[in-house]
Every structure is written in structure tokens, then in C-alpha cells.
Protein backbone atom coordinates (compact mmCIF):
# COMPACT_ATOMS: atom_id res chain seq x y z
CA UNK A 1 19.75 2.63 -59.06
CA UNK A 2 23.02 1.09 -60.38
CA UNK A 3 22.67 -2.46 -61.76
CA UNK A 4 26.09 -3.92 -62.51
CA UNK A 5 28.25 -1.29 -61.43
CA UNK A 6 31.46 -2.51 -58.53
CA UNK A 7 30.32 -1.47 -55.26
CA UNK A 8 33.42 0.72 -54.98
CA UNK A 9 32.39 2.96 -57.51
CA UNK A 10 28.80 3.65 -56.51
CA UNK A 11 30.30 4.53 -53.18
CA UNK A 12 32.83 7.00 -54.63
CA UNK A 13 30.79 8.14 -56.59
CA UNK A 14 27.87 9.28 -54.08
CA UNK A 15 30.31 10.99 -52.01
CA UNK A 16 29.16 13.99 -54.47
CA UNK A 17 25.56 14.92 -53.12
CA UNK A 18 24.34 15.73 -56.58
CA UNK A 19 26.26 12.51 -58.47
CA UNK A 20 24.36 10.61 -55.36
CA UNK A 21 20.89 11.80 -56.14
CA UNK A 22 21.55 10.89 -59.83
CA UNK A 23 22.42 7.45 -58.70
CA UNK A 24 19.91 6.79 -56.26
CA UNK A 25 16.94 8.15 -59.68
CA UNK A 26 18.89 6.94 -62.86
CA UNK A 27 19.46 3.60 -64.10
CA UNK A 28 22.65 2.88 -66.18
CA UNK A 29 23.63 -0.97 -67.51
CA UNK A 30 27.05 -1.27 -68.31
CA UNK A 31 27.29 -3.81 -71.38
CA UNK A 32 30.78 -5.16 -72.02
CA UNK A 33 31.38 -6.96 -75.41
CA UNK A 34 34.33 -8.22 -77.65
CA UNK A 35 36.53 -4.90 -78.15
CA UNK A 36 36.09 -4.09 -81.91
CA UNK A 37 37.75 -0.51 -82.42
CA UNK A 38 37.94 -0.64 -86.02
CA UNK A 39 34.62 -1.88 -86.34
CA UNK A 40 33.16 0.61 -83.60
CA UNK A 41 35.10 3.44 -85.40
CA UNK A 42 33.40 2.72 -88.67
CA UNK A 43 29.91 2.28 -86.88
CA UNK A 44 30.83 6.07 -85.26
CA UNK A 45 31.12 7.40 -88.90
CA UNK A 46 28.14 6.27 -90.14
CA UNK A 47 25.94 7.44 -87.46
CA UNK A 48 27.26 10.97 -87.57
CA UNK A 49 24.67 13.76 -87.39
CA UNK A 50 22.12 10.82 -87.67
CA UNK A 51 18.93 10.10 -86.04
CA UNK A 52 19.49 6.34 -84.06
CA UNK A 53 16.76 5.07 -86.43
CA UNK A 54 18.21 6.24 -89.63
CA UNK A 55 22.12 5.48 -88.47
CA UNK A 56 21.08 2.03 -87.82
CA UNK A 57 19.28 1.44 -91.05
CA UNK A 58 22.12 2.66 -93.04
CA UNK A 59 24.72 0.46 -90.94
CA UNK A 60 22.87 -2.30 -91.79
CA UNK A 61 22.47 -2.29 -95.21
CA UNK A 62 26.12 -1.08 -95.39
CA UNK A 63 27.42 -3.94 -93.50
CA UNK A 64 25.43 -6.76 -94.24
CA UNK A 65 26.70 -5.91 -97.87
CA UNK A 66 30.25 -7.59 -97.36
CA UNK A 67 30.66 -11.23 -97.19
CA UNK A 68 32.26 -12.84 -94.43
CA UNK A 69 34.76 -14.72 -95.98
CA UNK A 70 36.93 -11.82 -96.37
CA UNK A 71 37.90 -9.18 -93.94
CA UNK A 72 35.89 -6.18 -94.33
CA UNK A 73 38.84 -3.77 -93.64
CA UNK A 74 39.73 -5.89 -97.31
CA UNK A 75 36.63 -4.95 -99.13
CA UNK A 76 36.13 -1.66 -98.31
CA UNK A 77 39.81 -0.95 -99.53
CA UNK A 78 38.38 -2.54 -103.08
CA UNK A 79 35.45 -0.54 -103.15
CA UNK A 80 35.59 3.37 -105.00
CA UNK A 81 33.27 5.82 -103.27
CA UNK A 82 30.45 5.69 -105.23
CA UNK A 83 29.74 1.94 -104.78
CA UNK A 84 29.99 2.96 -100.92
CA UNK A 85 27.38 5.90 -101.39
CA UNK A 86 24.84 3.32 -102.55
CA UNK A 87 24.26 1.87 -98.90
CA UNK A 88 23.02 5.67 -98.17
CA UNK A 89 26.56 7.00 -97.45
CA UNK A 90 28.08 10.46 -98.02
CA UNK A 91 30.92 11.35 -100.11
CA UNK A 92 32.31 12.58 -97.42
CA UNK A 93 31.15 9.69 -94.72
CA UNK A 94 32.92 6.76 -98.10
CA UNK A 95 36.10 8.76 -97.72
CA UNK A 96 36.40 9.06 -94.15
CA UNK A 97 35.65 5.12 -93.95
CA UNK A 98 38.57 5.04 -96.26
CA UNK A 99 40.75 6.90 -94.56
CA UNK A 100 39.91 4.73 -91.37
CA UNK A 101 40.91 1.38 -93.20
CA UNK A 102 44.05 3.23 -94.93
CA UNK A 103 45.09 4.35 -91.56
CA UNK A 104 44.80 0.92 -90.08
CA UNK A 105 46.53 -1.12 -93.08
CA UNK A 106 49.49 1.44 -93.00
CA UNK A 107 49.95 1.63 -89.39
CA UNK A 108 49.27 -2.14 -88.77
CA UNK A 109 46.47 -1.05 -86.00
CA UNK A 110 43.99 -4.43 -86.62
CA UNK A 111 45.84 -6.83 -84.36
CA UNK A 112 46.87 -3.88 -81.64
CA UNK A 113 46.13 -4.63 -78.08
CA UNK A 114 44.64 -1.44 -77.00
CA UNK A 115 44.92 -2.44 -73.32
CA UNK A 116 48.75 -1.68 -73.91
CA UNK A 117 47.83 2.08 -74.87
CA UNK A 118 47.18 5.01 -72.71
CA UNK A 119 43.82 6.83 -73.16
CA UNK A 120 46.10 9.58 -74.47
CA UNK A 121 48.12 7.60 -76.84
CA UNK A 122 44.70 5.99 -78.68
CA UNK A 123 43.39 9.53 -78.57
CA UNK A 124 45.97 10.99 -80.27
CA UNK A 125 46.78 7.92 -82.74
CA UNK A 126 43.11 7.82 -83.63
CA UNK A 127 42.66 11.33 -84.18
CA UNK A 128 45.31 11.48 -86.87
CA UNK A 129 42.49 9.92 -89.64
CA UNK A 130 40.61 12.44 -91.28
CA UNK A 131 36.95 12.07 -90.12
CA UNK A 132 37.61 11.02 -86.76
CA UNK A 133 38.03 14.07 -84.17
CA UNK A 134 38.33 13.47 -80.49
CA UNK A 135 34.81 13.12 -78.96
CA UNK A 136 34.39 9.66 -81.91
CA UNK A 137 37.55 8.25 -79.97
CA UNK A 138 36.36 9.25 -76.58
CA UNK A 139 33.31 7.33 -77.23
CA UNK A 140 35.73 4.71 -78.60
CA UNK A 141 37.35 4.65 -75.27
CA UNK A 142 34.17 4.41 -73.25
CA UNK A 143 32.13 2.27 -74.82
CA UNK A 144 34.44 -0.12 -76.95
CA UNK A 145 37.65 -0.54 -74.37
CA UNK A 146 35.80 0.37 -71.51
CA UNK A 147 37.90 2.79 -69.87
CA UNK A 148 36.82 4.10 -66.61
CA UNK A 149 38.13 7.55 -66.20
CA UNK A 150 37.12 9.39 -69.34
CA UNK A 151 35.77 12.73 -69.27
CA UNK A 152 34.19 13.89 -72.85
CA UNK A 153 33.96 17.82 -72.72
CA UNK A 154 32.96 17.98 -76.11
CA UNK A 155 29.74 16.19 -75.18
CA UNK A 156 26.64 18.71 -75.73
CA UNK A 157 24.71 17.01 -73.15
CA UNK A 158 27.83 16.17 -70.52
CA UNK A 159 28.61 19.81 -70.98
CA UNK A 160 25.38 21.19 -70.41
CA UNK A 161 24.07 18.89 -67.35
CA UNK A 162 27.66 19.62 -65.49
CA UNK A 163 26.31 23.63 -66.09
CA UNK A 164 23.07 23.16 -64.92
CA UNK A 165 23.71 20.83 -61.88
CA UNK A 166 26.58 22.55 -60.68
CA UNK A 167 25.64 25.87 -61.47
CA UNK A 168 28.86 26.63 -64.18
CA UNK A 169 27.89 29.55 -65.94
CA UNK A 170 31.33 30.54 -67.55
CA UNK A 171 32.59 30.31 -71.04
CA UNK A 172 35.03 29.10 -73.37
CA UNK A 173 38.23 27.76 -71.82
CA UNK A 174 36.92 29.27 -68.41
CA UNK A 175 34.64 26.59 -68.75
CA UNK A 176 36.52 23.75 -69.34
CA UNK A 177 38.46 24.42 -66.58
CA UNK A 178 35.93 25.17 -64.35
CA UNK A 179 34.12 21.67 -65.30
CA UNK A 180 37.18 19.56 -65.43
CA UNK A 181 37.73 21.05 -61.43
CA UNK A 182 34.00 19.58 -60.38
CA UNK A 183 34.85 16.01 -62.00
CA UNK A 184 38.59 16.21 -60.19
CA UNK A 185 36.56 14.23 -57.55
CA UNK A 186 34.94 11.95 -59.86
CA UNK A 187 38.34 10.63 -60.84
CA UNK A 188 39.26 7.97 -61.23
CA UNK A 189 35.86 6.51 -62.41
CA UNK A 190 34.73 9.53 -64.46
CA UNK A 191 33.12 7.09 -66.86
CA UNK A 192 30.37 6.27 -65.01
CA UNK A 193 29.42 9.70 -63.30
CA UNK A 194 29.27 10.74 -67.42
CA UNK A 195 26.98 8.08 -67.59
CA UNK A 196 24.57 9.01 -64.86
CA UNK A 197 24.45 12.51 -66.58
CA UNK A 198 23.38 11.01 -70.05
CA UNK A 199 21.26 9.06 -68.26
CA UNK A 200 19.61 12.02 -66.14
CA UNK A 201 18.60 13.78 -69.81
CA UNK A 202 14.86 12.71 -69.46
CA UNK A 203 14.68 13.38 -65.72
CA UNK A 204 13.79 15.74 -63.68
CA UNK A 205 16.93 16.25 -62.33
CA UNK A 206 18.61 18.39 -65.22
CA UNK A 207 16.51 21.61 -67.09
């Protein structure tokens, strides 16, 4: 059952039959802190192609490593890759870091107020870093700006419980069609029926 969700969306929501069963089984908390993009986006890097144990052990020792004093955006820029890699980093993970903070400094991003910004706009601003493709900033857009409408196709597990519930069986750009036309209802709180199907992964609900 919802927790802290507005009335308004449960009821929306459950006007789908399956969404509705989901709702009524699933339990979802929605969590709203400080938004932190930079931050989040740097958190996102690290924990790629991680297990949640081992991303959060390396984001720890990575950032409890800078002082507080001094913007972190600042140290990492005086860092070289290799003192990065110590924390239990990639190359590859240092540079795109890197190229997050570069990106940020040189487009003066660290005092933006995102809540001026389109969904579209962050997506394609964000996506111009090397490292960070569109699924990172859809998550940014859920989870750190709390957007309600977003609907992240790229998602493994979105993409598969929208197959399996609502019986989608085509391919490729079919299928992305096809799924975008079952959440056309959804809109515009598409958010939150994305979170019922993450939450649904350990039910019975979804094969």
C-alpha cells in the first residue's frame, strides 16, 4: 500500500487494473532530501556495474577522503587519476568523475536551479559529459529533483515488468513505442507507476 504518496496520484494511478493491483501488494516510500545533482551524479558513477554492498564501500572511502573545508568539486579537480584509483576506482570511473567536475566548472552548473530546467533540457545538458548516458540522468531526475513524470526505458527491470504485465512481446523500436503507448495513461505521474514496478521485482506479481 502507498505510504506518503498524494491521494491524487494513487487514484490515477489505479485507474489501470494492473498499476492498481501493484498498489494495493507493493510498498514504495518516497524520500525527499536536499537536491544534490553534482553530488548524486558522482555517487551514480561510482556505483556503476556495482553490487549495492561494494558501490557503497567504495563511495565511502572515496568521499570521506576529502576534507570539508574545501569544496569537493575543488579537490577532485587537484587530484590526477591514479590518486583517485586508490579509493577502489577505475581509470575509467577517475576520468569520468573528472569530466563531471570539468563539465560543471566550465559550464557554471553548481549554483543552477534545476527547478528552472525542463526534464529535457537537464537530460540533454547532462548527457553531454562523457560517462554519463541518459538512464544516470533519468535516475538523476527521479530520485535527486524529484520529477514526477519520468519514464526510464532503458531500465532492464522497467522494461521487462511493462513486457510481462502487459503482455509486450515486440522488439527494438516496436517496443519502445509500444511501451511508451501503455504508460500514455500513467502520465503525468509516471514516476511513481515506475516505482511500483521496481518495487513488484520480488513479488509475485511479475515472472
Amino acid at each position: 500500500m502507498p505510504t506518503n504518496i498524494r491521494p491524487e496520484i494513487i487514484s490515477h494511478l489505479k485507474k489501470d487494473k494492473i498499476l492498481a493491483l501493484l498498489i494495493d501488494n507493493c510498498t514504495i516510500n518516497i524520500e525527499k532530501k536536499p537536491i544534490k545533482v553534482f553530488d548524486d551524479l558522482i555517487r551514480s558513477i561510482v556505483s556503476q556495474q556495482l553490487s549495492t554492498s561494494a558501490a557503497a564501500t567504495i563511495y565511502g572511502r572515496f568521499i570521506n577522503s576529502f576534507h570539508n573545508e574545501t569544496p569537493i568539486a575543488k579537490q577532485i579537480q587537484n587530484r590526477d587519476l591514479e590518486d583517485l584509483r586508490q579509493y577502489g576506482l577505475s581509470y575509467q570511473k577517475a576520468g569520468y568523475i573528472k569530466n563531471v567536475v570539468q563539465h560543471f566548472e566550465d559550464n557554471n552548473l553548481f549554483d543552477t536551479d534545476w527547478d528552472q530546467w525542463t526534464d529535457e533540457d537537464i537530460i540533454a545538458e547532462l548527457t553531454k559529459i562523457k560517462g554519463v548516458g541518459k538512464w544516470t540522468v533519468e535516475m538523476i531526475l527521479m530520485f535527486s529533483l524529484f520529477r514526477e513524470d519520468v519514464l526510464p526505458l532503458d531500465d532492464l527491470i522497467i522494461r521487462n515488468h511493462m513486457g510481462s504485465l502487459y503482455k509486450v512481446t515486440s522488439e527494438k523500436k516496436q517496443l519502445v513505442a509500444d511501451l511508451n503507448a501503455v504508460a500514455a495513461s500513467w502520465r503525468p505521474y509516471r514516476t511513481y507507476a515506475c516505482r511500483y514496478l521496481w518495487a513488484a521485482k520480488d513479488s509475485k506479481f511479475v515472472k
